[in-house]
Structures are given as C-alpha cells and as structure tokens.
N, C-alpha and C. Protein backbone atom coordinates (compact mmCIF):
# COMPACT_ATOMS: atom_id res chain seq x y z
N UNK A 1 -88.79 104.89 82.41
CA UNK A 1 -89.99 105.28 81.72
C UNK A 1 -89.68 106.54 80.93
N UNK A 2 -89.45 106.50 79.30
CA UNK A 2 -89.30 107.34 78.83
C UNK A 2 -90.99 108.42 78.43
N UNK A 3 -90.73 109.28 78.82
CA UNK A 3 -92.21 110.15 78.42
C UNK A 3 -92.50 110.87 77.36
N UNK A 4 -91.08 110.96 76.51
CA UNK A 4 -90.88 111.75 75.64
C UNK A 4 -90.89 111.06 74.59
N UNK A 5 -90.78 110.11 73.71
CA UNK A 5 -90.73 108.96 72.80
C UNK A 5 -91.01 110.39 71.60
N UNK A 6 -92.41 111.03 71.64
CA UNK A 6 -92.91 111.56 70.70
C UNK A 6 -92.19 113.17 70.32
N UNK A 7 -90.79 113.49 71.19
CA UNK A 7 -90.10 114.64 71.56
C UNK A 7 -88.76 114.22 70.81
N UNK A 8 -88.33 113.29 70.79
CA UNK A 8 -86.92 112.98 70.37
C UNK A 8 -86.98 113.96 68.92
N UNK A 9 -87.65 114.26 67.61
CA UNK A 9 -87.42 114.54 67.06
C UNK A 9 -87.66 116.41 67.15
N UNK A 10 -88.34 116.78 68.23
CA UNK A 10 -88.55 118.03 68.67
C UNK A 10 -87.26 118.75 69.42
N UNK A 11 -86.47 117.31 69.96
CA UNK A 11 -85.46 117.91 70.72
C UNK A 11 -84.25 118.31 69.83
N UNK A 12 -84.18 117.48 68.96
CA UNK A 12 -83.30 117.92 67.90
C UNK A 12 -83.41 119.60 67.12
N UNK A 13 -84.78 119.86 67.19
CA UNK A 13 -85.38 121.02 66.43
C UNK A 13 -85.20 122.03 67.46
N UNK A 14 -84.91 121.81 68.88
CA UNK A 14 -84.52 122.70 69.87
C UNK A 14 -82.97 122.97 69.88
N UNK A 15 -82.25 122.52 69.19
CA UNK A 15 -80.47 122.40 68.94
C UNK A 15 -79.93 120.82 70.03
N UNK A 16 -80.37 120.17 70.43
CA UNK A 16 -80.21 119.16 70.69
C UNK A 16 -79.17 118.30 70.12
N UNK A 17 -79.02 118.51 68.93
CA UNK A 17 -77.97 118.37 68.05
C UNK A 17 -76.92 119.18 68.23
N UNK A 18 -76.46 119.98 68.45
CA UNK A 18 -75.78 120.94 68.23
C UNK A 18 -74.21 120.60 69.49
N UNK A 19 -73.43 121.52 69.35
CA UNK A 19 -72.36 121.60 70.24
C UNK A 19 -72.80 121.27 71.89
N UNK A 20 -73.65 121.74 72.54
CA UNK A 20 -74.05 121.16 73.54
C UNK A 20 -74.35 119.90 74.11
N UNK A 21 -74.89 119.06 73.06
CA UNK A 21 -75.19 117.67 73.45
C UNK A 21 -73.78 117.00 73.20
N UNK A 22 -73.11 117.53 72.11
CA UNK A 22 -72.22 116.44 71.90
C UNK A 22 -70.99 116.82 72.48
N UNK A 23 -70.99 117.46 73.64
CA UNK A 23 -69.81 118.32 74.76
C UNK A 23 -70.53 117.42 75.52
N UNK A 24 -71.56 116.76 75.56
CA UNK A 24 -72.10 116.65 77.06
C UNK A 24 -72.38 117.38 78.35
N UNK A 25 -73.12 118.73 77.74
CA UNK A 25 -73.53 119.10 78.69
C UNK A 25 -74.69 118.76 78.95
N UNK A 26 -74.94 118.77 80.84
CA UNK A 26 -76.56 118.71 80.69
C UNK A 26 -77.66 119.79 80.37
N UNK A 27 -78.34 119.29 79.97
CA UNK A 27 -78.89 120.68 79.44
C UNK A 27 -80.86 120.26 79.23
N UNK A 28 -81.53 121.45 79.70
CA UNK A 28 -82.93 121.46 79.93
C UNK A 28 -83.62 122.12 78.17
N UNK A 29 -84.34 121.97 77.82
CA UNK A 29 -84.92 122.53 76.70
C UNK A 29 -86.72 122.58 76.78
N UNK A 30 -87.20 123.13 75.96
CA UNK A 30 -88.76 123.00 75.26
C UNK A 30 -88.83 122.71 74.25
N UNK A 31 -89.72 121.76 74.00
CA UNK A 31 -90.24 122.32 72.57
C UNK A 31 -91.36 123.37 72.06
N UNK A 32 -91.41 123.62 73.22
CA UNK A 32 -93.02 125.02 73.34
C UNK A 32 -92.18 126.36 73.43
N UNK A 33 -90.80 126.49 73.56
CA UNK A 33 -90.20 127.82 73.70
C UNK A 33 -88.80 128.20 73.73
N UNK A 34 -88.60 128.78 73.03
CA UNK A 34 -86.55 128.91 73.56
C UNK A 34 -86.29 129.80 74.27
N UNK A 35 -85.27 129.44 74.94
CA UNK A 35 -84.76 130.04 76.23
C UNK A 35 -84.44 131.87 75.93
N UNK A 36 -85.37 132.32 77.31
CA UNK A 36 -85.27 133.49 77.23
C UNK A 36 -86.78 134.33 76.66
N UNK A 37 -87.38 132.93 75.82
CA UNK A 37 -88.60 133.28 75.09
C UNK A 37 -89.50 133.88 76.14
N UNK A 38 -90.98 134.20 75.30
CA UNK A 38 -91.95 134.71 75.77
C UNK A 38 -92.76 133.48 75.97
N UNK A 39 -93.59 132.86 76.82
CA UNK A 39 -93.94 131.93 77.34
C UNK A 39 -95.83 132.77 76.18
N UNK A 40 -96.55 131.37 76.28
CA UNK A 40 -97.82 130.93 75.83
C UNK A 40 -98.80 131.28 76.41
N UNK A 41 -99.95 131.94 76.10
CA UNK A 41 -100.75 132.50 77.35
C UNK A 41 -101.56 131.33 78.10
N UNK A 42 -101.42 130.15 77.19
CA UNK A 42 -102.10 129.22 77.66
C UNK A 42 -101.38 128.12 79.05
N UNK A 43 -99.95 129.11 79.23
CA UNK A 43 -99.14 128.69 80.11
C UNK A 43 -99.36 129.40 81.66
N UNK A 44 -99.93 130.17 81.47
CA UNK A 44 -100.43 131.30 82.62
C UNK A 44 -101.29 130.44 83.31
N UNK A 45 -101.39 130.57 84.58
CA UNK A 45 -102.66 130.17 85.58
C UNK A 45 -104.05 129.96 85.15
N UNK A 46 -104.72 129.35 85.46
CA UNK A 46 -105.83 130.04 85.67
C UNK A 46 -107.07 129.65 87.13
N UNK A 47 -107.35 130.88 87.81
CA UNK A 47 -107.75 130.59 89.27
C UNK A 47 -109.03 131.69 89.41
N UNK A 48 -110.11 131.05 89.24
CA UNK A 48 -111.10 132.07 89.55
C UNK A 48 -110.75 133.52 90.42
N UNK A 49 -110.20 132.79 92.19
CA UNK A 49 -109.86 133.95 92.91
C UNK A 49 -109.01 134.90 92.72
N UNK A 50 -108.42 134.46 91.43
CA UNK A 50 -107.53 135.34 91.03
C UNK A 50 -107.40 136.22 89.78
N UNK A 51 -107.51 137.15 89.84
CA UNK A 51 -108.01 138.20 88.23
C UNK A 51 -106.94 138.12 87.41
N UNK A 52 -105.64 138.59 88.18
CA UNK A 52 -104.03 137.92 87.07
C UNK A 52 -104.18 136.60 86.11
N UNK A 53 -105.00 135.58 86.31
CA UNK A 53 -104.63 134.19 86.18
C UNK A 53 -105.38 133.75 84.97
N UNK A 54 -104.85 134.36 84.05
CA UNK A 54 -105.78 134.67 82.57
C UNK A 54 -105.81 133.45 81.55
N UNK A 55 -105.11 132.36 82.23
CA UNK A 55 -104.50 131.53 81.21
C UNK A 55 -105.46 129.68 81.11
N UNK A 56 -104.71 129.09 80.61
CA UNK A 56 -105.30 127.39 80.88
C UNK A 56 -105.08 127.06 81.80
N UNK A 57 -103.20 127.20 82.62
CA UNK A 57 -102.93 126.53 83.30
C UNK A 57 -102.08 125.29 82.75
N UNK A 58 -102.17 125.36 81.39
CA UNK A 58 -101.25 124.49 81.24
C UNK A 58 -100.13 124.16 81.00
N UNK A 59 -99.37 123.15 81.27
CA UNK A 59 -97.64 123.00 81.74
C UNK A 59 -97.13 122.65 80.41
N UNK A 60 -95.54 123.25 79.87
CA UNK A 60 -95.17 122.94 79.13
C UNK A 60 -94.51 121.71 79.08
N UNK A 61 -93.88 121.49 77.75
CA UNK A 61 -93.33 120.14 77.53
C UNK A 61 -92.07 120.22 77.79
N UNK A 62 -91.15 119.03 78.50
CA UNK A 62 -89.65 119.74 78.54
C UNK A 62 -88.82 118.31 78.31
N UNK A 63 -87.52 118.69 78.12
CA UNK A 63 -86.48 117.42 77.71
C UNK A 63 -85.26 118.18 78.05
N UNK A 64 -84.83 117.02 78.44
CA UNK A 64 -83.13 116.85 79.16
C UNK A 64 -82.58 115.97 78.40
N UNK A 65 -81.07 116.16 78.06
CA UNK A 65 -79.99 114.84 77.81
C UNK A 65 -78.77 115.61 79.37
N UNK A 66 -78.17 114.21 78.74
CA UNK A 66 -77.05 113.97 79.24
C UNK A 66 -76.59 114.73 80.71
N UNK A 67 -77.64 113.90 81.62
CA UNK A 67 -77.60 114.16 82.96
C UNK A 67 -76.25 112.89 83.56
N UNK A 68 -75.34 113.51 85.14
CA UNK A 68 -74.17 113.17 85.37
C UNK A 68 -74.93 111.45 85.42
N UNK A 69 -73.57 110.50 84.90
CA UNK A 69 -73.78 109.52 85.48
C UNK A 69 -74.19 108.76 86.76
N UNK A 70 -73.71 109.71 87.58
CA UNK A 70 -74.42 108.97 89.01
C UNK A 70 -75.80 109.40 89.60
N UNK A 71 -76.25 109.85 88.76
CA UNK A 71 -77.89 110.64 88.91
C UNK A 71 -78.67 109.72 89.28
N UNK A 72 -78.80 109.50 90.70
CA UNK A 72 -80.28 108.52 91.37
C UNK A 72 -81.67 109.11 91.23
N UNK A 73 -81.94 110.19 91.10
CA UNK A 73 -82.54 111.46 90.85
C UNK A 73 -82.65 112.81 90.51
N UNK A 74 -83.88 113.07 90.26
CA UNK A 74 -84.02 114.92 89.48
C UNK A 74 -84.87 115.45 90.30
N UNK A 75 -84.60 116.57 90.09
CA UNK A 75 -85.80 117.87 90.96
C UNK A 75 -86.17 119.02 89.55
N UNK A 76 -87.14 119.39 89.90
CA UNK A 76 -87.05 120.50 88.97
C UNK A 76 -87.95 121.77 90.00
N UNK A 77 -87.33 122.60 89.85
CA UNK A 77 -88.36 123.95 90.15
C UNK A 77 -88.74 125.01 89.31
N UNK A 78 -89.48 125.59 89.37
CA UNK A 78 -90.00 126.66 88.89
C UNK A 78 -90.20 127.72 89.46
N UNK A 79 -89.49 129.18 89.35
CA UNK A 79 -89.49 130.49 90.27
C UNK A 79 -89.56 131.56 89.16
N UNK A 80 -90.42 132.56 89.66
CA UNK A 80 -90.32 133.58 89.68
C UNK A 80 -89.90 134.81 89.73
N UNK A 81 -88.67 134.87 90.03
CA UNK A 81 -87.97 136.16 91.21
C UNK A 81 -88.57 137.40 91.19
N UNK A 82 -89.29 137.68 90.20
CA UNK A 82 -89.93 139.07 89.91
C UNK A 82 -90.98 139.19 90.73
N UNK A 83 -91.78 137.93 91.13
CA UNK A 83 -93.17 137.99 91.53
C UNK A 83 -92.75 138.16 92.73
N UNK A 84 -94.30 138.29 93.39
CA UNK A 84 -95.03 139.36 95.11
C UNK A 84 -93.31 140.15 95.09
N UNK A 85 -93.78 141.43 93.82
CA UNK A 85 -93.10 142.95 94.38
C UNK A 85 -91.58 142.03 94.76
N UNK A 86 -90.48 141.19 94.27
CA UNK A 86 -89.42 141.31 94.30
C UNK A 86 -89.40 140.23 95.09
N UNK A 87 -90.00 139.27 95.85
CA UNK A 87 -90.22 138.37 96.84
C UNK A 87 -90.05 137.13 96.27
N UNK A 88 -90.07 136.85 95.36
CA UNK A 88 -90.56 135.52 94.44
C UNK A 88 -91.66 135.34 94.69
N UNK A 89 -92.13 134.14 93.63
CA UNK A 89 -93.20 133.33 93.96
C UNK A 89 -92.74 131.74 93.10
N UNK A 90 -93.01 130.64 94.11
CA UNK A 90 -92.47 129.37 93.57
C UNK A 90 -93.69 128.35 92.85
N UNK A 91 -93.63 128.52 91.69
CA UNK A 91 -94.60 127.96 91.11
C UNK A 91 -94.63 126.15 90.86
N UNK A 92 -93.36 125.85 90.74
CA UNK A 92 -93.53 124.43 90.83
C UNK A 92 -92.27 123.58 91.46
N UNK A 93 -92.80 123.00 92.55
CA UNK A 93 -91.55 121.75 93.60
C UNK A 93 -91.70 120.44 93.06
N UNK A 94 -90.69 120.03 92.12
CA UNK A 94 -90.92 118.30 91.69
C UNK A 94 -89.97 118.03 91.61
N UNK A 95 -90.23 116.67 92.53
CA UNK A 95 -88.78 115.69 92.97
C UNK A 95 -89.15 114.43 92.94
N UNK A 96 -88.39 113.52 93.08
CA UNK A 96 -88.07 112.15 93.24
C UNK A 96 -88.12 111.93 91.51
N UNK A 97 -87.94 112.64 90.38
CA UNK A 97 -87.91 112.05 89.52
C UNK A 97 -87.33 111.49 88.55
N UNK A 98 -87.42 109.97 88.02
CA UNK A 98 -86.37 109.06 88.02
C UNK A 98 -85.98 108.83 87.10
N UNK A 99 -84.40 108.83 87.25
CA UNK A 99 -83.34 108.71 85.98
C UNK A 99 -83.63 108.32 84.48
N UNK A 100 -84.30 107.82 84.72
CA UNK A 100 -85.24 106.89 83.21
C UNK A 100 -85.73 107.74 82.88
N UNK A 101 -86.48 108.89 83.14
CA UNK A 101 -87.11 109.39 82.35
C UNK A 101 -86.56 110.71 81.89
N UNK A 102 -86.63 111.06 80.43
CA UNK A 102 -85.80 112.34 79.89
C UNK A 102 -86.80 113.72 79.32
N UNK A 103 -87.79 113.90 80.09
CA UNK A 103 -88.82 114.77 80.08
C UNK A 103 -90.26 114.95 80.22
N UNK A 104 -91.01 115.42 80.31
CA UNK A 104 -92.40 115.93 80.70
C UNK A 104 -93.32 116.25 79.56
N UNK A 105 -94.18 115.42 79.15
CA UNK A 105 -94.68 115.84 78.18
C UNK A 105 -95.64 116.98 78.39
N UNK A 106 -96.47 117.30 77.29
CA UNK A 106 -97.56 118.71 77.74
C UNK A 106 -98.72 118.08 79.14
N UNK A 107 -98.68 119.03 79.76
CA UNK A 107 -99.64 118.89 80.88
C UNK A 107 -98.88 117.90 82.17
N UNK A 108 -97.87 117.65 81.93
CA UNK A 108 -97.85 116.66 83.03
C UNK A 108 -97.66 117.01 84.34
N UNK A 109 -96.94 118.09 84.33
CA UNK A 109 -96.55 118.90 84.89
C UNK A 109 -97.77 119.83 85.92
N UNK A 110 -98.73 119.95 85.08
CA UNK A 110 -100.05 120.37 85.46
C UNK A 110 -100.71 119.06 86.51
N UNK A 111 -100.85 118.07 85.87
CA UNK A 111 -101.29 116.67 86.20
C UNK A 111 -100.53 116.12 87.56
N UNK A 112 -99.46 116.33 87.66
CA UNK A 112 -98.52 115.63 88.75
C UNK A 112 -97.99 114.38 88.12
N UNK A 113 -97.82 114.37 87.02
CA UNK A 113 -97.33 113.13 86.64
C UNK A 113 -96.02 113.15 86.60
N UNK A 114 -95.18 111.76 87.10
CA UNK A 114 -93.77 111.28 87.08
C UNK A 114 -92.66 112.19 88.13
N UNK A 115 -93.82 112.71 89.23
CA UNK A 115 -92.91 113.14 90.34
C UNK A 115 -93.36 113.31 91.52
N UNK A 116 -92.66 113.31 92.55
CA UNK A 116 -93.53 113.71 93.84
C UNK A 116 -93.62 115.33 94.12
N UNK A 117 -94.94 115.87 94.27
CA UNK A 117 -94.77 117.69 94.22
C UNK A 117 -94.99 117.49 95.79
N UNK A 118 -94.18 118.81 95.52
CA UNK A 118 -94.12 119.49 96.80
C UNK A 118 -95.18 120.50 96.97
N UNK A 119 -94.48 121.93 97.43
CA UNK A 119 -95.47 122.82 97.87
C UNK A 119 -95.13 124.12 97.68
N UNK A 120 -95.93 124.66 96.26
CA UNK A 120 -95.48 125.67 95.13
C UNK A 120 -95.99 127.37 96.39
N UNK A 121 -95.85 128.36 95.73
CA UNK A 121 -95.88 129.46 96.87
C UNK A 121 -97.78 129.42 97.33
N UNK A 122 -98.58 128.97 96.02
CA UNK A 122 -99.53 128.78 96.01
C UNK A 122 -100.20 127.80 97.04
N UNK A 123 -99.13 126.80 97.51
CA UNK A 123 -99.87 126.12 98.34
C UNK A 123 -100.28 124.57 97.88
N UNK A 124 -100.24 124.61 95.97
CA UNK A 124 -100.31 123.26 95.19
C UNK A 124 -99.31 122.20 95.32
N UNK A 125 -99.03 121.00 94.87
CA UNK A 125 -98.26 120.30 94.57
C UNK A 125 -97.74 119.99 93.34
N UNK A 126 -98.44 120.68 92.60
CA UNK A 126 -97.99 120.86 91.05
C UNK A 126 -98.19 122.05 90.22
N UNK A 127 -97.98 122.58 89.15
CA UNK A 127 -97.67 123.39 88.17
C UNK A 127 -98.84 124.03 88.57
N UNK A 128 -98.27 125.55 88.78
CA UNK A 128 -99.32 126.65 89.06
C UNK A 128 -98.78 127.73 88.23
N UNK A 129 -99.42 128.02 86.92
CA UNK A 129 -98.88 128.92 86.12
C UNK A 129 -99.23 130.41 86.39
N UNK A 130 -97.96 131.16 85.91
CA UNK A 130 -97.79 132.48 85.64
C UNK A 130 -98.84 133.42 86.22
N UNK A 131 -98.86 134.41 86.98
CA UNK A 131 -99.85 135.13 87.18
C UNK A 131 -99.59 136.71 87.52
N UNK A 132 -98.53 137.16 87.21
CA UNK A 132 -98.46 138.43 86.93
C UNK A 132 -99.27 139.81 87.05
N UNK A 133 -99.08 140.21 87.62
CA UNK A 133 -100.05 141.74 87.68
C UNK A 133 -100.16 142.31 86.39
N UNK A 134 -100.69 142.90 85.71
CA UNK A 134 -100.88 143.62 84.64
C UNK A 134 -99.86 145.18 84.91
N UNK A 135 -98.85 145.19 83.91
CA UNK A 135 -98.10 146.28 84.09
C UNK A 135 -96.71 146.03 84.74
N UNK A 136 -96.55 144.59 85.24
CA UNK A 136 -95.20 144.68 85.86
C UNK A 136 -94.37 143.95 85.32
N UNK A 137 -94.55 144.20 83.73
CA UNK A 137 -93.37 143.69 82.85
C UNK A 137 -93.30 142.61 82.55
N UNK A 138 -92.61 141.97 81.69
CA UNK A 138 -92.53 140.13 81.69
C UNK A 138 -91.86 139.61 82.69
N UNK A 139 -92.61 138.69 83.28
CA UNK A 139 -91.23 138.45 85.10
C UNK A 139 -90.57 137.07 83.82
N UNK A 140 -89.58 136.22 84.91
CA UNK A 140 -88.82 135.59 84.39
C UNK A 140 -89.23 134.20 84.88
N UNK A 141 -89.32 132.92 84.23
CA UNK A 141 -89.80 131.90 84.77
C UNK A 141 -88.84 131.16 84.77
N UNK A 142 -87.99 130.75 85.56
CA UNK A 142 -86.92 130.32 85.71
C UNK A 142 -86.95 128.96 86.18
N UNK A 143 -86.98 127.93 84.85
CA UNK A 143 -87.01 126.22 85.16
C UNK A 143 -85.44 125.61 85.49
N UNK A 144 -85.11 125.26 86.66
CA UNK A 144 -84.04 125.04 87.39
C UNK A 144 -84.42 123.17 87.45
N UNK A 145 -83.34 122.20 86.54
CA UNK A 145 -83.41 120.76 86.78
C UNK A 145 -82.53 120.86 87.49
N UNK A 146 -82.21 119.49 88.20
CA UNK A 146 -80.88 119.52 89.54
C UNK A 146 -81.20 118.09 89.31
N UNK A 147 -80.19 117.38 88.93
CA UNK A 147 -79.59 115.98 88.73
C UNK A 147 -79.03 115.77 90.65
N UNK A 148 -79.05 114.74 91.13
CA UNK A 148 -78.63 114.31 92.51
C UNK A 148 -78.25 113.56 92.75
N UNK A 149 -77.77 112.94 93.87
CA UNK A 149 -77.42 111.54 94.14
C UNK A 149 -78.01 111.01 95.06
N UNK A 150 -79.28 111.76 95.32
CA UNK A 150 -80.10 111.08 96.19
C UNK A 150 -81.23 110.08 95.84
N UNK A 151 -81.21 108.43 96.37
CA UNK A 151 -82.46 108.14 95.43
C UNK A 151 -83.91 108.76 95.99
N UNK A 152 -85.09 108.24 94.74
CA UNK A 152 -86.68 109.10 94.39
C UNK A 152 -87.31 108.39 95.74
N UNK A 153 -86.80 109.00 97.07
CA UNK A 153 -87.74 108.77 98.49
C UNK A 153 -87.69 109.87 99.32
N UNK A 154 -87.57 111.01 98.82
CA UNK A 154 -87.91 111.90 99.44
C UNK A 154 -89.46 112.52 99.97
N UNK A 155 -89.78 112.82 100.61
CA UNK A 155 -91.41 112.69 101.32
C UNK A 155 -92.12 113.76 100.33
N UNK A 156 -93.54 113.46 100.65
CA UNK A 156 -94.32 114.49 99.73
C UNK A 156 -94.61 115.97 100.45
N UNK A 157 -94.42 117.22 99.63
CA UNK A 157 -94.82 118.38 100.54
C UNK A 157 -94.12 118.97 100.97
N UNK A 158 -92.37 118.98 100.29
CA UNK A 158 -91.48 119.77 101.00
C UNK A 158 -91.22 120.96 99.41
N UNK A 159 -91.06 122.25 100.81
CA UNK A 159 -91.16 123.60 99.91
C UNK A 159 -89.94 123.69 99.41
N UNK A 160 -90.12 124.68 98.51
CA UNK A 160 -89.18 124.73 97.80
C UNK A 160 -86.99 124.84 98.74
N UNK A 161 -87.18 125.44 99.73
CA UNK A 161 -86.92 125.68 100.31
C UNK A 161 -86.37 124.44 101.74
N UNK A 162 -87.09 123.87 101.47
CA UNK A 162 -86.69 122.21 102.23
C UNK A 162 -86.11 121.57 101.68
N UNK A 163 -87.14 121.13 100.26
CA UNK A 163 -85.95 120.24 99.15
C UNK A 163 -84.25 120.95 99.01
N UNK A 164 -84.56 122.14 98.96
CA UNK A 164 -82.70 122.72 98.79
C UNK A 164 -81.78 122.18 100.07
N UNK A 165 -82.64 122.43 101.17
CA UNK A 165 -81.77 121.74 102.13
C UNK A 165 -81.43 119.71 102.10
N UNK A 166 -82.63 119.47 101.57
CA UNK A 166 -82.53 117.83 101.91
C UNK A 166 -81.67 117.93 100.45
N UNK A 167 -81.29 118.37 99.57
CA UNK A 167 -80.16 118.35 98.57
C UNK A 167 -78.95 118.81 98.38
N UNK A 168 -78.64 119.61 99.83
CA UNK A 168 -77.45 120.31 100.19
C UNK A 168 -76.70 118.97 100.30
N UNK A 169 -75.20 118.97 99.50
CA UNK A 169 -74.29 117.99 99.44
C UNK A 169 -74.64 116.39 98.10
N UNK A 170 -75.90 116.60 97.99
CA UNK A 170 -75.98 115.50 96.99
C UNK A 170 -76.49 116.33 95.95
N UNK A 171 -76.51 117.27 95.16
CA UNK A 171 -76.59 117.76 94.25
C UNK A 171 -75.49 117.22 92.96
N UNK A 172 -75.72 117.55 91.32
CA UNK A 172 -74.46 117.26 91.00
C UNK A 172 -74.34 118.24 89.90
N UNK A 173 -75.18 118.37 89.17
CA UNK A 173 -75.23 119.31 88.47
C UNK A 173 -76.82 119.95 88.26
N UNK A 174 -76.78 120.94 87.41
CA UNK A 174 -77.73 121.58 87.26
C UNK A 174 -77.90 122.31 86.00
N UNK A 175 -79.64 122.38 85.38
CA UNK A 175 -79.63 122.47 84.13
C UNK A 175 -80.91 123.56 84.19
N UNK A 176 -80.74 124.76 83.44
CA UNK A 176 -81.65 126.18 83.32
C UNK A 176 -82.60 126.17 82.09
N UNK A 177 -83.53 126.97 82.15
CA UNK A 177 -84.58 127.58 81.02
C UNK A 177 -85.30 128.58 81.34
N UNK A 178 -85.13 129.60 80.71
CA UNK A 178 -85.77 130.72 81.52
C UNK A 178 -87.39 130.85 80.25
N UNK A 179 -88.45 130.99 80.33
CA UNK A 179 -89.40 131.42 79.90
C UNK A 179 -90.07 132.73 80.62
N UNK A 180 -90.68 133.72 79.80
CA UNK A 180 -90.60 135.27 80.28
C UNK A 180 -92.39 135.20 79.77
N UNK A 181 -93.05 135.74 81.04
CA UNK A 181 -94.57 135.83 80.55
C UNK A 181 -95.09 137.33 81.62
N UNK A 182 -95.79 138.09 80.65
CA UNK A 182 -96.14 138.98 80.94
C UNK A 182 -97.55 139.38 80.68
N UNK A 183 -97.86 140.72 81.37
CA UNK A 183 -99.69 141.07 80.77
C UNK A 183 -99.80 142.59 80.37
C-alpha cells in the first residue's frame, strides 16, 4: 500500500534525486521540512491540560526510499531528548509497518494510520506533538525509521523502550530527520 502516490514528485523536491538515492542509501525525508529545520506550529500539540501545547497537533508528511532488501518491517519513533529538563519525552511509537508502504501522508501519523502505536511518553498511541516550555530553546525532534527483519506482529502498546528490546538483533538499518520546534 503505497500512501504517498501524491509525494513522489515532492520527494524529488526534497533531493531525492540527488547522490543519496542513487548510492542507495536509506534515507527518511519531508516534504513539510528539511532536516535540521524549524518544524510548523501547526505541528505542536495541542491539549487543553496543557498550556505548552499551542499547536493543531498535526503530523507531518514523510517518505523513505531504498530500505535493506530483507525489510519484513519498519518502526519509526519520535524523541525529544531536550524535553522533561534533559529526560526526554517520546512522542511517537509506530511499528509493524509494512514494506509496501514508502511514507505517511499529512495527519496520518496523528490518525494512527498504517501502523500499530505503541505508547508515546504521553501515554497515546499515536503522534503527540511538540510541547515545549516557553524559553527552553528549540528542542530537537528526532524522527528515527528502523527497517527490520521482523515481520508486522508485534503486539499493540509497547513503549518506546520495549520495541528497542523486541528489535534487539533484527534491526538492519536505520534512517534520521531531525525537526527543531520551539516557543
């Protein structure tokens, strides 16, 4: 199930073209941001109980090529390291998702679509955006894909922190994007 149909020509406009794809590396992209960028405010949280959480909430769009051939599955996470004062905070656990598909369109991520979520620091199963204190700089949003060799039956609800273990040894490679959002 490709999700991206309407991205192929966005991915190109992200360097998709360029020396990277045609080295074959694997490699994670946006079309909502380049790496290192300043993330969208509409990418930020948003949670009544929470005064930081200024945003929509909604999830960006993302695309991958040239994940290892023996890839039965993907994970992707989403961390923080800056957030709770140096502690992290894990904003999004998604796994079981399957080789066929080469990215996330807008919101899906928000939605739970095309993966099984786990259990973000928040407590969600899917995309819990950015929420930053006011004053503590742009933290770093660090989108981590992990290609595996495990096939998409891993159970629903494992933290970030479980999935690393149930992927210790079947990992194969791994693909980065850092987006930076601040207040």
């Amino acid at each position: 199930m490709n999700l991206l149909s309407p991205f192929v020509a966005l991915a190109a406009l992200c360097g998709c073209l360029g020396s990277a794809c045609a080295s074959g590396l694997f490699i994670l992209q946006s079309p909502a941001f380049a790496d290192n960028a300043m993330l969208d405010a509409a990418y930020a949280g948003n949670d009544a109980k929470n005064a930081n959480c200024t945003g929509k909430n909604s999830s960006p769009p993302l695309v991958w090529s040239n994940m290892p051939p023996q890839t039965q599955s993907l994970a992707l996470i989403v961390h923080d390291p800056e957030g709770n004062k140096g502690l992290g905070v894990t904003h999004l656990v998604a796994y079981n998702i399957p080789t066929a598909t080469t990215g996330f369109a807008p919101d899906a991520l928000r939605d739970g679509k095309g993966f099984t979520g786990g259990k973000n620091t928040p407590g969600s199963a899917a995309w819990y955006g950015p929420c930053p204190p006011p004053g503590s700089g742009a933290h770093h949003y660090t989108f981590t894909l992990i290609a595996t060799s495990l096939p998409p039956t891993l159970p629903a609800g494992l933290t970030r922190e479980a999935l690393f273990e149930q992927l210790k040894g079947h990992q194969l490679a791994a693909a980065g994007l850092i987006g930076r959002f601040g207040q």
